[in-house]
Protein backbone atom coordinates (compact mmCIF):
# COMPACT_ATOMS: atom_id res chain seq x y z
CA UNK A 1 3.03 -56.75 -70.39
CA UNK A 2 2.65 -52.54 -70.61
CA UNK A 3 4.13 -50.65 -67.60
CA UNK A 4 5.01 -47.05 -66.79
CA UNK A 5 8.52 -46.80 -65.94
CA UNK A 6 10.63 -44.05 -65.02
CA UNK A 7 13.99 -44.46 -65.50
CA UNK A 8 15.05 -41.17 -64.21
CA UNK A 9 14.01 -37.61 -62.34
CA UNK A 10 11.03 -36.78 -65.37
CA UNK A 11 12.51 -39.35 -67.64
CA UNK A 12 9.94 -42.40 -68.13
CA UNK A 13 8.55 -44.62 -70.61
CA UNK A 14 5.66 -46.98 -71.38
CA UNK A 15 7.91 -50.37 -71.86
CA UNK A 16 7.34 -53.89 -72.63
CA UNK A 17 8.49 -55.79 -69.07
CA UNK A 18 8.11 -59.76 -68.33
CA UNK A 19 4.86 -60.53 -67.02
CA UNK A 20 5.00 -61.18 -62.94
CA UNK A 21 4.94 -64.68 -61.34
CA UNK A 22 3.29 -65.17 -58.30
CA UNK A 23 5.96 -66.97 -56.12
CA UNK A 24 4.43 -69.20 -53.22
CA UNK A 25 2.10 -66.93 -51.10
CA UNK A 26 2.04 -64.29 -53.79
CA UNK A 27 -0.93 -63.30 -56.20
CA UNK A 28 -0.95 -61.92 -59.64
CA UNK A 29 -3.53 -59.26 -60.10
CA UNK A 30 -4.81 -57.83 -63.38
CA UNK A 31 -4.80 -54.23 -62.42
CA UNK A 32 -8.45 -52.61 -63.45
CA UNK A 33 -7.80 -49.03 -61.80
CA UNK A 34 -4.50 -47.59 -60.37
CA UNK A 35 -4.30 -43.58 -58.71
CA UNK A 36 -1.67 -41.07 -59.67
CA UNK A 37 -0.52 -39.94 -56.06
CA UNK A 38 1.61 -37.15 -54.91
CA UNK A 39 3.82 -39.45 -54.08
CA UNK A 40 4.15 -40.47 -57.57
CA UNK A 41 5.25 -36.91 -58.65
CA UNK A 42 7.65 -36.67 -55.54
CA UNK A 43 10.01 -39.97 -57.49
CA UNK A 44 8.98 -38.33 -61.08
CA UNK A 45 10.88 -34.94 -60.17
CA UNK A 46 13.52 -36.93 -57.88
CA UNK A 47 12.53 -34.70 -54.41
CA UNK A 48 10.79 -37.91 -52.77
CA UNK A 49 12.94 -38.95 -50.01
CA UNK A 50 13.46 -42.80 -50.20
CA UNK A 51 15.98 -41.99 -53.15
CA UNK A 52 18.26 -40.57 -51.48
CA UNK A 53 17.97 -42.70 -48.39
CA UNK A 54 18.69 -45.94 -50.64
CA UNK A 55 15.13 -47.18 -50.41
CA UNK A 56 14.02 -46.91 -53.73
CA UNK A 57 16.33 -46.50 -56.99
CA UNK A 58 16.12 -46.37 -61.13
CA UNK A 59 13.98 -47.26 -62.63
CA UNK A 60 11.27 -48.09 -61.17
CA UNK A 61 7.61 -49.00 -61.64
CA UNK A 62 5.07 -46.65 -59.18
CA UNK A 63 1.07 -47.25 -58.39
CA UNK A 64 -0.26 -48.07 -54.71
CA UNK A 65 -3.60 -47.09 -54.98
CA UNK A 66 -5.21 -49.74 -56.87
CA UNK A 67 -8.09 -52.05 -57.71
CA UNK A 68 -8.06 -55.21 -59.90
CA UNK A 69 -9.07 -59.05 -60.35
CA UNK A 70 -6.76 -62.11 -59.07
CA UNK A 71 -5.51 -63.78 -62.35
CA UNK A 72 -3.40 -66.35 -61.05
CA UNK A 73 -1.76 -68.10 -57.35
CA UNK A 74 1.25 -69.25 -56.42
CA UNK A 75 1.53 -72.29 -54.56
CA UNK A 76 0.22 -72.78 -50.92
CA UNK A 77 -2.65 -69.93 -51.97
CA UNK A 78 -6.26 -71.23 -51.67
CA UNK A 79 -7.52 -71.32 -55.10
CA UNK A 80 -10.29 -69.52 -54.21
CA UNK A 81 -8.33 -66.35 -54.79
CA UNK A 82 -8.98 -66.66 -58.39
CA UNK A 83 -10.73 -64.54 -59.87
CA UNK A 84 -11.83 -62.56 -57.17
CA UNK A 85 -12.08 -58.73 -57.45
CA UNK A 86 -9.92 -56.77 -54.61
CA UNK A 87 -7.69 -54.04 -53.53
CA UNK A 88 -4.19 -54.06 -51.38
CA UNK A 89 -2.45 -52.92 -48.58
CA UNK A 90 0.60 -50.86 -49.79
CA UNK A 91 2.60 -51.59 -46.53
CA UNK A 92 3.57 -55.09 -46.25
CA UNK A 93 5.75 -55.86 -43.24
CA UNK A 94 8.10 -58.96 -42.93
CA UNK A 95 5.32 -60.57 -40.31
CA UNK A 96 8.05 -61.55 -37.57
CA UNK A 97 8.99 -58.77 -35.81
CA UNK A 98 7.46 -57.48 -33.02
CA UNK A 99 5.70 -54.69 -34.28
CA UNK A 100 4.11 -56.83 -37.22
CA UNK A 101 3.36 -59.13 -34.55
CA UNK A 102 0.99 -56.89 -32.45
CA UNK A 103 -0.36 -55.85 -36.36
CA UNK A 104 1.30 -52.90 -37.13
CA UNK A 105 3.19 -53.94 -39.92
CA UNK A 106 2.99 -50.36 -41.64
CA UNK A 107 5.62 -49.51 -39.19
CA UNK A 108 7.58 -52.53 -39.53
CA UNK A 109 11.24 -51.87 -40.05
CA UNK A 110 12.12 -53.78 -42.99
CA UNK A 111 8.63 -53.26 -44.49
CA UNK A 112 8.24 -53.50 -48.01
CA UNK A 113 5.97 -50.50 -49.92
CA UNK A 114 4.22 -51.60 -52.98
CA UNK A 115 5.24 -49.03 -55.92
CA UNK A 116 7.76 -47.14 -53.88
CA UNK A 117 10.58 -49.17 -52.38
CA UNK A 118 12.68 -51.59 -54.09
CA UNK A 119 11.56 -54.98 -54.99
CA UNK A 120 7.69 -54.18 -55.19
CA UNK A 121 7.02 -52.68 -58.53
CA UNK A 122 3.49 -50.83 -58.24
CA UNK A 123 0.46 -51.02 -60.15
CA UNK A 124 0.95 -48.25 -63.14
CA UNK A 125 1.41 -51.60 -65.48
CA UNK A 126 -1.45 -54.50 -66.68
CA UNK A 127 -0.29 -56.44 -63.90
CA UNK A 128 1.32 -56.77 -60.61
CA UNK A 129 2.03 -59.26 -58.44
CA UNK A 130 2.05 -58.62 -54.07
CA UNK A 131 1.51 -61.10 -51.23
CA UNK A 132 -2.09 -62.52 -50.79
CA UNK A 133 -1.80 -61.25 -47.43
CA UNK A 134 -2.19 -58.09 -48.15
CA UNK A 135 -5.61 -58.26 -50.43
CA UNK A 136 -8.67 -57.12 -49.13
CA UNK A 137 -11.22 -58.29 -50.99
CA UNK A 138 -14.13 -55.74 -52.65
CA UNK A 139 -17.76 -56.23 -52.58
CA UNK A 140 -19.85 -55.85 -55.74
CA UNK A 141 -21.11 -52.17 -54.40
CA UNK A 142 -17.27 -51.32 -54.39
CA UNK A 143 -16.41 -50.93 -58.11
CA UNK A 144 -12.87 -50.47 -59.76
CA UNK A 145 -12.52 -46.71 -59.67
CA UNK A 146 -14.07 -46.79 -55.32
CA UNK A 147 -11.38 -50.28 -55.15
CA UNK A 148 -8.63 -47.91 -56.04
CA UNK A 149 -9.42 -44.82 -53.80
CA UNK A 150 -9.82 -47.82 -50.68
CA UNK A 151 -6.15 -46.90 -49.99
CA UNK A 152 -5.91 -42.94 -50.04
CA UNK A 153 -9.19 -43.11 -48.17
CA UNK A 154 -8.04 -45.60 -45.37
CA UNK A 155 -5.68 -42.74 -44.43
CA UNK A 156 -7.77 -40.35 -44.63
CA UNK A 157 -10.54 -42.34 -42.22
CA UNK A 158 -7.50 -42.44 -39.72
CA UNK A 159 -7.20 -39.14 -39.62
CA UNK A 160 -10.96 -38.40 -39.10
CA UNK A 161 -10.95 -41.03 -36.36
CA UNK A 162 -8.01 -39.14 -34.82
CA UNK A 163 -9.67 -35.97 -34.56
CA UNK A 164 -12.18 -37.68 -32.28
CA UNK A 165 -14.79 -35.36 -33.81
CA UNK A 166 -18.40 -35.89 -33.88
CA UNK A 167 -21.59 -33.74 -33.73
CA UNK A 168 -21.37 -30.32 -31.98
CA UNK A 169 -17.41 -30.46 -33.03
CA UNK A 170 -15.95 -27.84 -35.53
CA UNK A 171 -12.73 -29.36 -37.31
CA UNK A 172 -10.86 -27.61 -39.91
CA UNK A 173 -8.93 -29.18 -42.32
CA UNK A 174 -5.97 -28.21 -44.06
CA UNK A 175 -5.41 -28.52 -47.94
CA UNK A 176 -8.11 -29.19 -50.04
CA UNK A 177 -6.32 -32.05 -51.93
CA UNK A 178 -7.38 -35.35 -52.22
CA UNK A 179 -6.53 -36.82 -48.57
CA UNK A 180 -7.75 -33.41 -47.14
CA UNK A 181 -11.20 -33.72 -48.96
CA UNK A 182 -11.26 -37.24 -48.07
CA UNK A 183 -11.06 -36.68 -44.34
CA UNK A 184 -13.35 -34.11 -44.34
CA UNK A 185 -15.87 -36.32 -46.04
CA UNK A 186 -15.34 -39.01 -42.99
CA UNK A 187 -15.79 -36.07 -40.71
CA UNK A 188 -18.61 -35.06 -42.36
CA UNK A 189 -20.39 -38.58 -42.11
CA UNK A 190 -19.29 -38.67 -38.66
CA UNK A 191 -21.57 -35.39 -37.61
CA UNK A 192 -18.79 -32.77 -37.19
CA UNK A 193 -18.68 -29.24 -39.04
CA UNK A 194 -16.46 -29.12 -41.22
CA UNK A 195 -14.12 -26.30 -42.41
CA UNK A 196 -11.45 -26.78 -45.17
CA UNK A 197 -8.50 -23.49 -45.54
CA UNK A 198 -6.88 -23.32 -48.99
CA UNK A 199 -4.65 -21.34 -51.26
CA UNK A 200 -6.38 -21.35 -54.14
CA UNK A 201 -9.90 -20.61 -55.59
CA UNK A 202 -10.44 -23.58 -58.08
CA UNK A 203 -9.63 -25.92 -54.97
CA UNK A 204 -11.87 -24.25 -52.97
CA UNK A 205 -14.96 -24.26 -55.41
CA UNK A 206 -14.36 -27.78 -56.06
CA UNK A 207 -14.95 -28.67 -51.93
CA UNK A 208 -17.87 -26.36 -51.76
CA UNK A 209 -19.16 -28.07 -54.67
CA UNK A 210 -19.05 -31.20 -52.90
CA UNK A 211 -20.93 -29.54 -49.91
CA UNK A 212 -18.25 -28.05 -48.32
CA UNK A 213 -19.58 -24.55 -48.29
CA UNK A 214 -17.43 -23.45 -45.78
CA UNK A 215 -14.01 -23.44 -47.65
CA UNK A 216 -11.45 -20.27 -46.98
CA UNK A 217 -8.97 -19.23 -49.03
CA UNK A 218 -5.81 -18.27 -47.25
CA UNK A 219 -4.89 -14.71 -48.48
CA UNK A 220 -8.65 -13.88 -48.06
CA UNK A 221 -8.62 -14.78 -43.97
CA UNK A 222 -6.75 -12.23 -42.06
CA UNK A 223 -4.53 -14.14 -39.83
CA UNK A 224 -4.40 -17.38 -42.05
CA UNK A 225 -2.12 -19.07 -41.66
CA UNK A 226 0.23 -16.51 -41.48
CA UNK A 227 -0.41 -13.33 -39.05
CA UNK A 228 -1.07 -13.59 -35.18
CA UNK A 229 -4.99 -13.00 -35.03
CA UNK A 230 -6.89 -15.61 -36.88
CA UNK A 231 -10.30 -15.03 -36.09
CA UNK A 232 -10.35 -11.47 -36.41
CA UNK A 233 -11.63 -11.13 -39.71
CA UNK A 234 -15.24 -12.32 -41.76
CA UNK A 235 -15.92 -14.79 -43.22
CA UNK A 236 -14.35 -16.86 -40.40
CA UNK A 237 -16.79 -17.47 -37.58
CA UNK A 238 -15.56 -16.71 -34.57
CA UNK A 239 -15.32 -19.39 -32.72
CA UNK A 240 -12.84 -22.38 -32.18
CA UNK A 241 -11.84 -25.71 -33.31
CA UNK A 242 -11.83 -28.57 -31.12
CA UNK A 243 -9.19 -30.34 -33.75
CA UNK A 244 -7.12 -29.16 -36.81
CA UNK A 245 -6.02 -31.87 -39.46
CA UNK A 246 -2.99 -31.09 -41.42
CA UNK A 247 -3.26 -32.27 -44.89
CA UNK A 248 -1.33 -29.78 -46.61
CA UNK A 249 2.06 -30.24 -47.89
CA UNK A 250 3.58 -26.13 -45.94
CA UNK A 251 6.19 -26.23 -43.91
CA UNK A 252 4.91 -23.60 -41.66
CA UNK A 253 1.17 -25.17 -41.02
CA UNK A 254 1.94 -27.68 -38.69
CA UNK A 255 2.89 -24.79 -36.52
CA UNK A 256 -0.23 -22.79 -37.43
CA UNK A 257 -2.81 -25.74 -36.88
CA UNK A 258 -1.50 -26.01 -33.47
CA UNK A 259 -2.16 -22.19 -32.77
CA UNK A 260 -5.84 -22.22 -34.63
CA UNK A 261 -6.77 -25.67 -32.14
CA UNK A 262 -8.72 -25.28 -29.04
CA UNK A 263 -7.00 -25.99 -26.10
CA UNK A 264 -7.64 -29.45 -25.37
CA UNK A 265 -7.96 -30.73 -28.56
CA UNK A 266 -6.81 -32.63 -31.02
CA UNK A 267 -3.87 -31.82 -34.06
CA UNK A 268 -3.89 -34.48 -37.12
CA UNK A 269 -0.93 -34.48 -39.25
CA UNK A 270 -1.25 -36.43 -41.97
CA UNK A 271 0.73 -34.38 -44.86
CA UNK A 272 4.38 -34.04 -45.68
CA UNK A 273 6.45 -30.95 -46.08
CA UNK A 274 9.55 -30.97 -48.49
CA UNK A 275 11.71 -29.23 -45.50
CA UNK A 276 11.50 -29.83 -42.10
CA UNK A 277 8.98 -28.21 -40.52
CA UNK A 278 8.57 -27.35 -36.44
CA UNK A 279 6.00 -26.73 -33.65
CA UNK A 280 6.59 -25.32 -30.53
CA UNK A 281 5.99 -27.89 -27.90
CA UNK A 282 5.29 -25.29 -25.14
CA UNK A 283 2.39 -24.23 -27.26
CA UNK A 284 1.50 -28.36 -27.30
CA UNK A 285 1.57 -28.86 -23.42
CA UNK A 286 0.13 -25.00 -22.01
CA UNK A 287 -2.70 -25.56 -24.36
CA UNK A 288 -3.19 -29.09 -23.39
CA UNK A 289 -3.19 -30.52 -27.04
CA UNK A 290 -2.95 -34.04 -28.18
CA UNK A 291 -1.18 -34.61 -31.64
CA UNK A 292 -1.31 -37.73 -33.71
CA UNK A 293 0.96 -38.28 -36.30
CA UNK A 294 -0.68 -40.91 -39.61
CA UNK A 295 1.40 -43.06 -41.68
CA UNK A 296 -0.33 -45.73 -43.99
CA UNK A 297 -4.18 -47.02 -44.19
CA UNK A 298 -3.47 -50.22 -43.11
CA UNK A 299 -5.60 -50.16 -39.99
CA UNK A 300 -8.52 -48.38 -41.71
CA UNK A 301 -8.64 -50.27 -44.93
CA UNK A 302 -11.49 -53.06 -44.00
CA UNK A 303 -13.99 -50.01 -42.51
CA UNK A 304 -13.73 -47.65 -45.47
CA UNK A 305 -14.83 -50.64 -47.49
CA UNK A 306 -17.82 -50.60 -45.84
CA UNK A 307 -17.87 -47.33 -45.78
CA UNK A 308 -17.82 -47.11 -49.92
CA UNK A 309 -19.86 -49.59 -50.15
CA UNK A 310 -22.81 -48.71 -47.93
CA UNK A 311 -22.48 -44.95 -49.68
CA UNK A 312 -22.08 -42.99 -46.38
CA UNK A 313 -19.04 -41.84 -48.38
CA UNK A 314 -18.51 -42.13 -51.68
CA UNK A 315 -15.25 -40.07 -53.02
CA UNK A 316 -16.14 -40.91 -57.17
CA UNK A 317 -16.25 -36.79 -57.89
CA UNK A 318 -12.88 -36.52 -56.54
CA UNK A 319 -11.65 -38.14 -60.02
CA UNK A 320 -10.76 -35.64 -62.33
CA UNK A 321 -9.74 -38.26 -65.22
CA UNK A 322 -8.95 -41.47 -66.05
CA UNK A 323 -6.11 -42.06 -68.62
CA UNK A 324 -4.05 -44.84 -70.17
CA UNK A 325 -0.50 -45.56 -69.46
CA UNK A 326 0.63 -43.84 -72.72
CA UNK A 327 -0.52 -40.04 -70.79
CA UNK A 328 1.10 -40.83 -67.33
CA UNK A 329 4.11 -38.70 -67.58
CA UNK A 330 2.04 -35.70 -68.30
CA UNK A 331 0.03 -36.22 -65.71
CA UNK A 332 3.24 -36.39 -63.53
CA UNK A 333 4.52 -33.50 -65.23
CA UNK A 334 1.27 -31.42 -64.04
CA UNK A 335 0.00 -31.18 -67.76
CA UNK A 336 -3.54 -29.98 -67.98
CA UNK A 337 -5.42 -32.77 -69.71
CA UNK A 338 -8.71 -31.88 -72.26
CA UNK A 339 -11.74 -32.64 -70.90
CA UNK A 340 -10.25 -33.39 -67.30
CA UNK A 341 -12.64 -32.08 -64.34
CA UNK A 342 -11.66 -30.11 -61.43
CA UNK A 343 -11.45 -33.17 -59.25
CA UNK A 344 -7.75 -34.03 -57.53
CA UNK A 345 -7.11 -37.27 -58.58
CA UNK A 346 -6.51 -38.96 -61.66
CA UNK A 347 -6.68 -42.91 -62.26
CA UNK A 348 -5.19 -44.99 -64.65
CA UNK A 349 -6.58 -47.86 -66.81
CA UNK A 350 -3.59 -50.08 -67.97
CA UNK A 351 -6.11 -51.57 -70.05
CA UNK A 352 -6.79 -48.58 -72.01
CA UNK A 353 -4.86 -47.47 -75.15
């Protein structure tokens, strides 16, 4: 079969690899829809962290976020898998330990992470083959491009559902990217107003197009995030935030959405700085705050299902493009693709050529 492989920091190639073999418990999906994540770009330019940690090494075959149709079972798998059209869980835990006991396998130890550590090649390939205990399976309402934004999504309902927001609430969000529009579209469907901060323009049209009319940019909002006074300026309303999510990839927000929260509310932090970042923690306990850290959409997967497919949220403008295999590394590379909207994400259709 055709898979993406990168062999090295921005060194990759579309190769010929033996097709996968579902081993007993295991399922071998023919992928329909995989997303480019920025994950993805973190292994293509060698920054992501799990490669110098001894996680993940050369080469290596990414995709997490995916949709696609069982193709064939390994033994002791109910052959009622077959053919049946589903999506994944990217975290799969080694099911003994205590933590995957109590199901919370996305923090299990010696977890496993579909497209990112060793020994679970991802999705950017025709096939793929991953435990049948981690499918979830996908109504007809749920089609291939919805399947493979069920996992970016599932994150992004768990940090909604973290905020604890709901009508009469004002949350502002963080990054206009993919998981940052995502969560404000759960936050949206769960009643709250909903404000996204940026740092640039184009990102910033694209969420008001979506509805999101009030999107800041940065430089234009004295005090954001950088100065002391952040409500001191139009066209920020006065008035404050009963929860901040952090889906921006800035070292220095995390700090800053814990100074723009209300005290007694709630900080999300869902994205991932390339340095360290800090808060203060006397900020965190004068002002009464509670902060929730959110890694993996294991627990949310099932609900945004439902969610997709009744339409209370349905994230299909987010994709900017779908490509084959063959345009992969310029996507990874950043390279601006003809006739690409000015959505976030781009998918991938291994079938495509």
């Amino acid at each position: 079969m055709r898979a993406f492989v990168l062999t090295g920091p921005r060194q990759h190639a579309v190769q010929d690899v033996p097709a996968p073999v579902a081993a007993p418990g295991e399922a071998v999906i023919d992928v329909e829809r995989a997303g480019v994540c920025g994950t993805d770009a973190e292994f293509f330019t060698g920054e992501m962290a799990y490669l110098h940690d001894g996680h993940a090494t050369y080469p290596m075959r990414l995709g997490h976020e995916w949709a696609g149709r069982v193709a064939a079972v390994g033994s002791g798998v109910d052959l009622g898998w077959l053919g049946r059209r589903v999506m994944g869980d990217t975290m799969l835990g080694d099911r003994t330990c205590r933590r995957c006991r109590r199901g919370r396998q996305h923090v299990c130890a010696s977890r496993q992470e579909v497209g990112i550590t060793d020994g679970r090649p991802g999705a950017l390939a025709e096939q793929l083959v991953v435990p049948v205990s981690s499918l979830h399976v996908l109504p007809d309402e749920v089609d291939p491009a919805l399947g493979a934004l069920v996992e970016p999504g599932a994150n992004a309902l768990r940090a909604a559902r973290a905020a604890a927001a709901g009508p009469g609430d004002r949350v502002l969000v963080l990054g206009p990217g993919t998981i940052g529009l995502l969560t404000a579209m759960f936050l949206r469907a769960a009643g709250a107003e909903v404000h996204l901060l940026g740092s640039t323009e184009p990102s910033l049209a694209f969420a008001r197009s979506l509805g999101f009319e009030r999107a800041w940019l940065a430089d234009a909002v004295s005090g954001l995030p950088f100065d002391a006074g952040p409500f001191d300026a139009e066209p920020f309303d006065a008035e404050p935030f009963d929860a901040v999510v952090d889906a921006s990839n800035a070292p220095q927000l995390p700090a800053r959405a814990l100074d723009l929260v209300e005290p007694s509310g709630r900080v999300v932090y869902i994205g991932l700085a390339g340095t360290p970042s800090t808060i203060d923690t006397r900020t965190l306990v004068l002002k009464d705050v509670t902060a929730v850290g959110i890694l993996s959409a294991s627990p949310a997967i099932d609900p945004t299902i439902v969610a997709y497919a009744s339409g209370e949220v349905d994230p299909r403008p987010l994709i900017a493009a779908t490509v084959t295999l063959d345009q992969v590394g310029a996507v990874l590379a950043g390279e601006h693709l003809d006739g690409a909207g000015p959505g976030p994400k781009i998918h991938v259709d291994p079938r495509l050529r």
